[in-house]
Protein backbone atom coordinates (compact mmCIF):
# COMPACT_ATOMS: atom_id res chain seq x y z
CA UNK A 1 13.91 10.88 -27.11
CA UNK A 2 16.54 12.37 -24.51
CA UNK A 3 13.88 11.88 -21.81
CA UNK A 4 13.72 8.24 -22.00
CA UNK A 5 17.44 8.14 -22.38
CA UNK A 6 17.74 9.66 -18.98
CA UNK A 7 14.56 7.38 -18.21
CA UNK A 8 16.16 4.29 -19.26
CA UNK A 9 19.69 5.24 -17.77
CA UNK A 10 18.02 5.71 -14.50
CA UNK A 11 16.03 2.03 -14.33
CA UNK A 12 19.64 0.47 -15.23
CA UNK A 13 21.21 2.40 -12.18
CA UNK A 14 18.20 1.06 -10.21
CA UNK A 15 18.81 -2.44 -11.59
CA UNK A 16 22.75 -2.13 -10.48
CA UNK A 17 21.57 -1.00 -7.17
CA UNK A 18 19.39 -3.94 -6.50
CA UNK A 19 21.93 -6.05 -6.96
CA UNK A 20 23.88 -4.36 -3.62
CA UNK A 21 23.49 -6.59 -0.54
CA UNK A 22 21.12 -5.44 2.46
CA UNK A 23 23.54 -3.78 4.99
CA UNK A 24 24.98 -1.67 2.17
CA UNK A 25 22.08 -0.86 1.32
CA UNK A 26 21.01 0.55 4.43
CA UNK A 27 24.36 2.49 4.49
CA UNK A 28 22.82 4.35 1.50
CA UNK A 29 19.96 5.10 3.40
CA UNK A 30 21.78 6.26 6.19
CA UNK A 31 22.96 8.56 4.09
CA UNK A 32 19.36 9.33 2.03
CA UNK A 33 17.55 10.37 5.01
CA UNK A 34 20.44 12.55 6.47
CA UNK A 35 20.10 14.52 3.16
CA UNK A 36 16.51 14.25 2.61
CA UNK A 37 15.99 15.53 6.17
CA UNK A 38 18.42 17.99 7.22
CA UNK A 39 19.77 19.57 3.49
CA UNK A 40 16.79 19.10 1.56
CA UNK A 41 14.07 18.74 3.68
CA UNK A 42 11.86 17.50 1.10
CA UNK A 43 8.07 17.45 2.05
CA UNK A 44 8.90 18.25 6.08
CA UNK A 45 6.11 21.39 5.80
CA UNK A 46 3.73 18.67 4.34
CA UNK A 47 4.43 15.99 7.14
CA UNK A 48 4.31 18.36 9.76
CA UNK A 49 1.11 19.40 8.85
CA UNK A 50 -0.19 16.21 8.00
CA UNK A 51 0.89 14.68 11.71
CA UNK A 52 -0.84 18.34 13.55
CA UNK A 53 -4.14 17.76 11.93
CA UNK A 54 -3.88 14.01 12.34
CA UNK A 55 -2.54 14.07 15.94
CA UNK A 56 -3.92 17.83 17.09
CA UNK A 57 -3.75 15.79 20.89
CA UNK A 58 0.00 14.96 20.80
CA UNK A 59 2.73 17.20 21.82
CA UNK A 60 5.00 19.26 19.33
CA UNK A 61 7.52 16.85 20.83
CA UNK A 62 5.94 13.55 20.17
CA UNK A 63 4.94 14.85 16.17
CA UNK A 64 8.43 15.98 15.93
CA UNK A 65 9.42 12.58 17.14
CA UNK A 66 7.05 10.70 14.43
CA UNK A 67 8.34 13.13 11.81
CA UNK A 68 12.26 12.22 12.31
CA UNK A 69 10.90 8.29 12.90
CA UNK A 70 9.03 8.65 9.01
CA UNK A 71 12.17 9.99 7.16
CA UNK A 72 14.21 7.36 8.48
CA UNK A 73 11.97 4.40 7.48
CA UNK A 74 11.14 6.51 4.11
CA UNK A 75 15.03 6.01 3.67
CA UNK A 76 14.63 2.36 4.14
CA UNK A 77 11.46 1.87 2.53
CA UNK A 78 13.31 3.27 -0.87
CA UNK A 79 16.29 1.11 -0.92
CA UNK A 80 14.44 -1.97 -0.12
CA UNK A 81 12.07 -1.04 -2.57
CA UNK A 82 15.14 -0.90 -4.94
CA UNK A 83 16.24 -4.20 -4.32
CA UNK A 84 12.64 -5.87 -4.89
CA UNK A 85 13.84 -6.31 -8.12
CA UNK A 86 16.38 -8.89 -7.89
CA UNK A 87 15.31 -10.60 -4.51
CA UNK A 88 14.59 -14.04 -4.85
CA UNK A 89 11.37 -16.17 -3.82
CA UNK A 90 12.72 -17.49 -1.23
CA UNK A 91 14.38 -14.32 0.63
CA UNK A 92 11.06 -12.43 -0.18
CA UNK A 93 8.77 -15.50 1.77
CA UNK A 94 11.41 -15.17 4.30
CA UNK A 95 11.14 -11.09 4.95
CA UNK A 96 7.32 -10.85 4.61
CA UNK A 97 5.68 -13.84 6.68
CA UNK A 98 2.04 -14.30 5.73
CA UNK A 99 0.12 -14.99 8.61
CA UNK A 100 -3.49 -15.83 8.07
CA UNK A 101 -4.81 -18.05 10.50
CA UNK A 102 -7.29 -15.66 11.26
CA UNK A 103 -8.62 -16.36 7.60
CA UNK A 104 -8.02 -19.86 7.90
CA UNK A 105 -10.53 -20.39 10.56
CA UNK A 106 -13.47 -18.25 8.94
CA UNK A 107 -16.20 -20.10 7.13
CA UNK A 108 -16.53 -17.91 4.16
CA UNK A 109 -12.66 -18.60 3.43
CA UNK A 110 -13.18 -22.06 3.90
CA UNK A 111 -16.18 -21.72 1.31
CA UNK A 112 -14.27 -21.37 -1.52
CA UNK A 113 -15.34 -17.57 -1.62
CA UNK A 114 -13.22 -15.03 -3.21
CA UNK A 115 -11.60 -12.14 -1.14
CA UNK A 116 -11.05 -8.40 -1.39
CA UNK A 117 -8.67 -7.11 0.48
CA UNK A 118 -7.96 -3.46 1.14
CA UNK A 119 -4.45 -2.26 1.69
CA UNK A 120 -3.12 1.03 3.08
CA UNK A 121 -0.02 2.79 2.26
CA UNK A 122 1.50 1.55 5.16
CA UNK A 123 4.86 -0.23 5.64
CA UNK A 124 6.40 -1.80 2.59
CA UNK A 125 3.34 -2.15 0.62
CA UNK A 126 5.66 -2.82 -2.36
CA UNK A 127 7.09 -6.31 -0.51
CA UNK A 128 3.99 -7.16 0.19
CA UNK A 129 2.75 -7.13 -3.49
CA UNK A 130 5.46 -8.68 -4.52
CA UNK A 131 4.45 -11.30 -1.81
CA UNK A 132 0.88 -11.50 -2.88
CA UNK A 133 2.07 -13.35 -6.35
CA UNK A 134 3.82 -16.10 -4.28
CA UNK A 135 0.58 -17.23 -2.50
CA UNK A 136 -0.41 -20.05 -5.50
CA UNK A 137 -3.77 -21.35 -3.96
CA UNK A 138 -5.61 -18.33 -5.58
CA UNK A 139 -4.84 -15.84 -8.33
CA UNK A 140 -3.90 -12.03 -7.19
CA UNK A 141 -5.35 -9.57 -8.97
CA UNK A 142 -3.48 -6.07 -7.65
CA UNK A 143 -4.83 -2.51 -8.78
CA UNK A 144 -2.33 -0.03 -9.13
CA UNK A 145 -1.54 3.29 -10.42
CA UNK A 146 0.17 4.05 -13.15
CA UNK A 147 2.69 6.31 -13.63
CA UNK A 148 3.55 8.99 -15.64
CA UNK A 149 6.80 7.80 -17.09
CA UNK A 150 6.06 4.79 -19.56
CA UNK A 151 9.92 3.76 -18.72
CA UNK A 152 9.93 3.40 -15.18
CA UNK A 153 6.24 2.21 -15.58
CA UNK A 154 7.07 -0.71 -17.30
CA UNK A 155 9.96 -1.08 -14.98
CA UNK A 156 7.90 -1.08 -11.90
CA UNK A 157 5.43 -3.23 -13.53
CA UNK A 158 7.65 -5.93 -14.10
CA UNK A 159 9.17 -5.85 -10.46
CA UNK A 160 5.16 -5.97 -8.85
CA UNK A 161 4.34 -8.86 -11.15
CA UNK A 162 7.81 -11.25 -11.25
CA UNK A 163 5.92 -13.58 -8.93
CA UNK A 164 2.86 -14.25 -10.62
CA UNK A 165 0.85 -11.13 -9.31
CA UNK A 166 -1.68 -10.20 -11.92
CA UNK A 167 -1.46 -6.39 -12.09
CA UNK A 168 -3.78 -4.16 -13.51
CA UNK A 169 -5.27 -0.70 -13.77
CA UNK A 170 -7.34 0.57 -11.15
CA UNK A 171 -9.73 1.54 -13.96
CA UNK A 172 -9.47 -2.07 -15.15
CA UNK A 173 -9.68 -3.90 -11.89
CA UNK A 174 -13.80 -4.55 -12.27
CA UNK A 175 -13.30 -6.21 -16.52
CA UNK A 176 -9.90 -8.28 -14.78
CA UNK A 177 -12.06 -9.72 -12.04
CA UNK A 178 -14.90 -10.59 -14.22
CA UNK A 179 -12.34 -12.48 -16.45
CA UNK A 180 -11.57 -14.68 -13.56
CA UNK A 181 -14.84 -15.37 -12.44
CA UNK A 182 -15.00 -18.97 -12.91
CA UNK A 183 -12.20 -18.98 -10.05
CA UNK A 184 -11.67 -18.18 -6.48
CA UNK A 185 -9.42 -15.18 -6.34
CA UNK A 186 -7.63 -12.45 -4.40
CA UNK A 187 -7.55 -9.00 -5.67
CA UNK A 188 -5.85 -6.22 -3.56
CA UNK A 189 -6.74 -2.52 -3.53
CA UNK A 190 -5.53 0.72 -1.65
CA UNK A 191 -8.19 1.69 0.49
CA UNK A 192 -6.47 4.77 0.96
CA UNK A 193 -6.01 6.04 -2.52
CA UNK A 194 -6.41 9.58 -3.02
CA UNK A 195 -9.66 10.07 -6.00
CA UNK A 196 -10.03 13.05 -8.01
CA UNK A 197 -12.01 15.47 -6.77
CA UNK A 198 -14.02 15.03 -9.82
CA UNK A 199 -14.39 11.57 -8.67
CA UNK A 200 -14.50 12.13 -5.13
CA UNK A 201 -18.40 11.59 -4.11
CA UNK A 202 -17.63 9.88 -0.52
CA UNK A 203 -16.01 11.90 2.61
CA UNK A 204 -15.55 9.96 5.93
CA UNK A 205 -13.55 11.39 9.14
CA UNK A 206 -10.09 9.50 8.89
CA UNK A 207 -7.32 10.74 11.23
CA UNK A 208 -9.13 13.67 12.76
CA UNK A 209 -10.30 15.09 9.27
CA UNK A 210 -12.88 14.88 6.25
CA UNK A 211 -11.30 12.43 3.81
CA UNK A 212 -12.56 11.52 -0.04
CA UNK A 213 -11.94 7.86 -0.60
CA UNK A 214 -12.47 5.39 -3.32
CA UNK A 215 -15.40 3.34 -3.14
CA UNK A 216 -13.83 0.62 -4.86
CA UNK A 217 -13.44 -2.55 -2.44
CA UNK A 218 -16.57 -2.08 -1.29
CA UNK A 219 -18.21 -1.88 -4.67
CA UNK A 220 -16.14 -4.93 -5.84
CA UNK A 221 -16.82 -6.85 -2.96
CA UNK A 222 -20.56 -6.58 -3.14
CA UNK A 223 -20.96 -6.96 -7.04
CA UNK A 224 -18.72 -10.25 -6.74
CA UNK A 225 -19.98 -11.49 -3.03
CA UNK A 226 -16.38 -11.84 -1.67
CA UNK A 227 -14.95 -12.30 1.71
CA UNK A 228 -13.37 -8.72 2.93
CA UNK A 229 -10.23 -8.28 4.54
CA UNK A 230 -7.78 -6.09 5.09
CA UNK A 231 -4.91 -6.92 4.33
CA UNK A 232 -2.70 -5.86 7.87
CA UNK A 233 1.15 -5.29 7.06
CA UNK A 234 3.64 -4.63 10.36
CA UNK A 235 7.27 -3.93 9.92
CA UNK A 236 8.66 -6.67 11.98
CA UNK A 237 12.36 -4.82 11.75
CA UNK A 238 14.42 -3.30 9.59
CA UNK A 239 13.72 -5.49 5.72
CA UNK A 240 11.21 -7.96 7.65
CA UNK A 241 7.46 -7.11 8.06
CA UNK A 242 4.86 -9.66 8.76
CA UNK A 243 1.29 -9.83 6.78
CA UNK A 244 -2.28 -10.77 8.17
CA UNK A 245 -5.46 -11.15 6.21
CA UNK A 246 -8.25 -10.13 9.00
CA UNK A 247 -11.92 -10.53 7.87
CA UNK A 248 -13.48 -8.02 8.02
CA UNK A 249 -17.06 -9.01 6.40
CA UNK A 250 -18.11 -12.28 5.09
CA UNK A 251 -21.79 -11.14 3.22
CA UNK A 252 -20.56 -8.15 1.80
CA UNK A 253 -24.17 -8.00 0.00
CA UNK A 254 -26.26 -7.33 3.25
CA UNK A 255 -23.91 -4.56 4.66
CA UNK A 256 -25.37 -1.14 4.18
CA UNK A 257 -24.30 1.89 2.11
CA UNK A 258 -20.68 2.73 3.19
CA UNK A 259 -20.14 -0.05 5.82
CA UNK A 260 -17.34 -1.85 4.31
CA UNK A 261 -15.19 1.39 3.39
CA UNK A 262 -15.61 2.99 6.81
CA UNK A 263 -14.70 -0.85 8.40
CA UNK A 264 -11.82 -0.56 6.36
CA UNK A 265 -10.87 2.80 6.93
CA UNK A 266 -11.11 2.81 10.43
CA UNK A 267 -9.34 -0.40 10.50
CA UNK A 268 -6.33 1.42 8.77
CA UNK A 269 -6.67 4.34 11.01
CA UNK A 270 -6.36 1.99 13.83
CA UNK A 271 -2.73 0.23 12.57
CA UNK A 272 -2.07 4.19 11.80
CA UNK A 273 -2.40 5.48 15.37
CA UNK A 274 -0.39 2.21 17.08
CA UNK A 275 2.91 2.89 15.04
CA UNK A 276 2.13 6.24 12.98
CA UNK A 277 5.56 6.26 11.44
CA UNK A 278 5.10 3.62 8.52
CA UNK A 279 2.18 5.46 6.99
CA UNK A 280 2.88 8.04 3.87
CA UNK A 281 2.84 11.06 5.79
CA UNK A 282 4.59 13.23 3.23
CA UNK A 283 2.16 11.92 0.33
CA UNK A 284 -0.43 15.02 0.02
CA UNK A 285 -3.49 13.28 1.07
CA UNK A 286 -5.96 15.85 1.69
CA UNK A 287 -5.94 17.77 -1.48
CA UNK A 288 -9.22 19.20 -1.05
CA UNK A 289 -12.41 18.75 1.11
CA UNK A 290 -16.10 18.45 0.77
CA UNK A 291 -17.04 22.11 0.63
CA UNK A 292 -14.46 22.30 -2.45
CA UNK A 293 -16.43 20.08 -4.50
């Protein structure tokens, strides 16, 4: 009972927050990452050590440089993911421009065919969920985790799905799509999801190392026959990013055994290695490897 007090106290301080314009809050997270770096250095070992064995060709200087770069957007990326929660529609079309012509032009799209897109944790993937409900042609279907906190759960869940997104389980994600299967949809997945290692049964080399990852786009795509993407988010500046849908296969059922998640993966890798600063660096990523299972 006292937790969710706290629990409940804490998503109304969020809520009060979200109301604060942009430039203060940025002046919070001037302040965040000065803390959060220097005083607390939360999670620096972690980066650091993500970054070496990600970037074992790049200069203690140039990691160093990456490392400061991440806590400084990590700063950012909390505040403005504080203030999803009260931003409009029209301020959040306005910071996250969809640009799909890429899509527009492939013949599977045009089709009518439904799409899978895989996401990384890259940029402000939480703006560009909240996005994802505003695009009406198609439902959105959006896995996600849940967390451990039914409060700020249900808080969380409410912000991701204001705009229409349809958000469910990752366990879920396979029965949600089957419900919509008389209509073209787009469901969204993190391709880079960390699985159990009880549930890890697929290792590919991403960023210099053995990683597990979930087989679930490409096991979605295939059983459904939908147009792949992945979905390519770019932080434009500070609170504006820009989103393109690139295809990445359009006959998901004559790729072989692991095609689609290594396209994807390397494809994320790729956006990783151009600006490595917007990726989760301090999220623990490589828990364990394929000799521990």
């Amino acid at each position: 009972m006292i937790k969710k007090g706290f629990s409940s106290l804490g998503v109304g301080l969020l809520y009060l927050l979200s109301l604060l314009p942009y430039f203060v809050l940025y002046y919070i997270a001037d302040v965040i990452f000065l803390v959060v770096y220097y005083l607390i250095r939360y999670r620096r070992k972690v980066v650091q050590e993500n970054l070496a064995n990600a970037f074992p060709e790049k200069p203690l200087a140039e990691l160093r440089a990456i490392e400061k770069k991440y806590f400084r957007f990590l700063a950012d990326l909390i505040m403005e993911t504080i203030k999803l929660k009260t931003l409009s529609a029209e301020e959040t079309i306005k910071r996250v421009v969809v640009r799909d012509d890429a899509l527009l032009t492939n013949e599977a799209f045009k089709q009518g065919k439904s799409i899978v897109a895989a996401v990384g944790h890259y940029g402000n993937w939480e703006s560009g969920c909240l996005r994802m409900g505003l695009i009406k042609e198609r439902p959105c279907i959006i896995a996600y985790k849940p967390l451990n906190n039914p409060v700020f759960d249900r808080y969380f869940l409410e912000m991701r799905s204001r705009f229409g997104a349809i958000m469910v389980t990752m366990k879920g994600t396979f029965r949600k799509v089957v419900e919509y299967r008389k209509q073209v949809t787009l469901t969204v997945l993190a391709g880079d999801q960390t699985p159990a290692q009880e549930e890890a049964t697929y290792f590919t080399n991403f960023l210099n190392q053995p990683t597990a990852v979930f087989l679930g786009v490409e096991k979605l795509a295939k059983a459904t026959d939908s147009l792949v993407v992945f979905c390519d988010v770019r932080r434009v500046k500070r609170g504006y990013y820009s989103c393109t849908f690139v295809p990445l296969f359009d006959n998901p059922k004559l790729t072989a055994e692991y095609e689609i998640t290594n396209a994807h993966v390397r494809y994320l890798e790729k956006v990783i290695r151009e600006e490595p600063e917007y990726w989760l660096w301090s999220h623990r990523r490589w828990k364990f490897k394929p000799e521990d299972r």
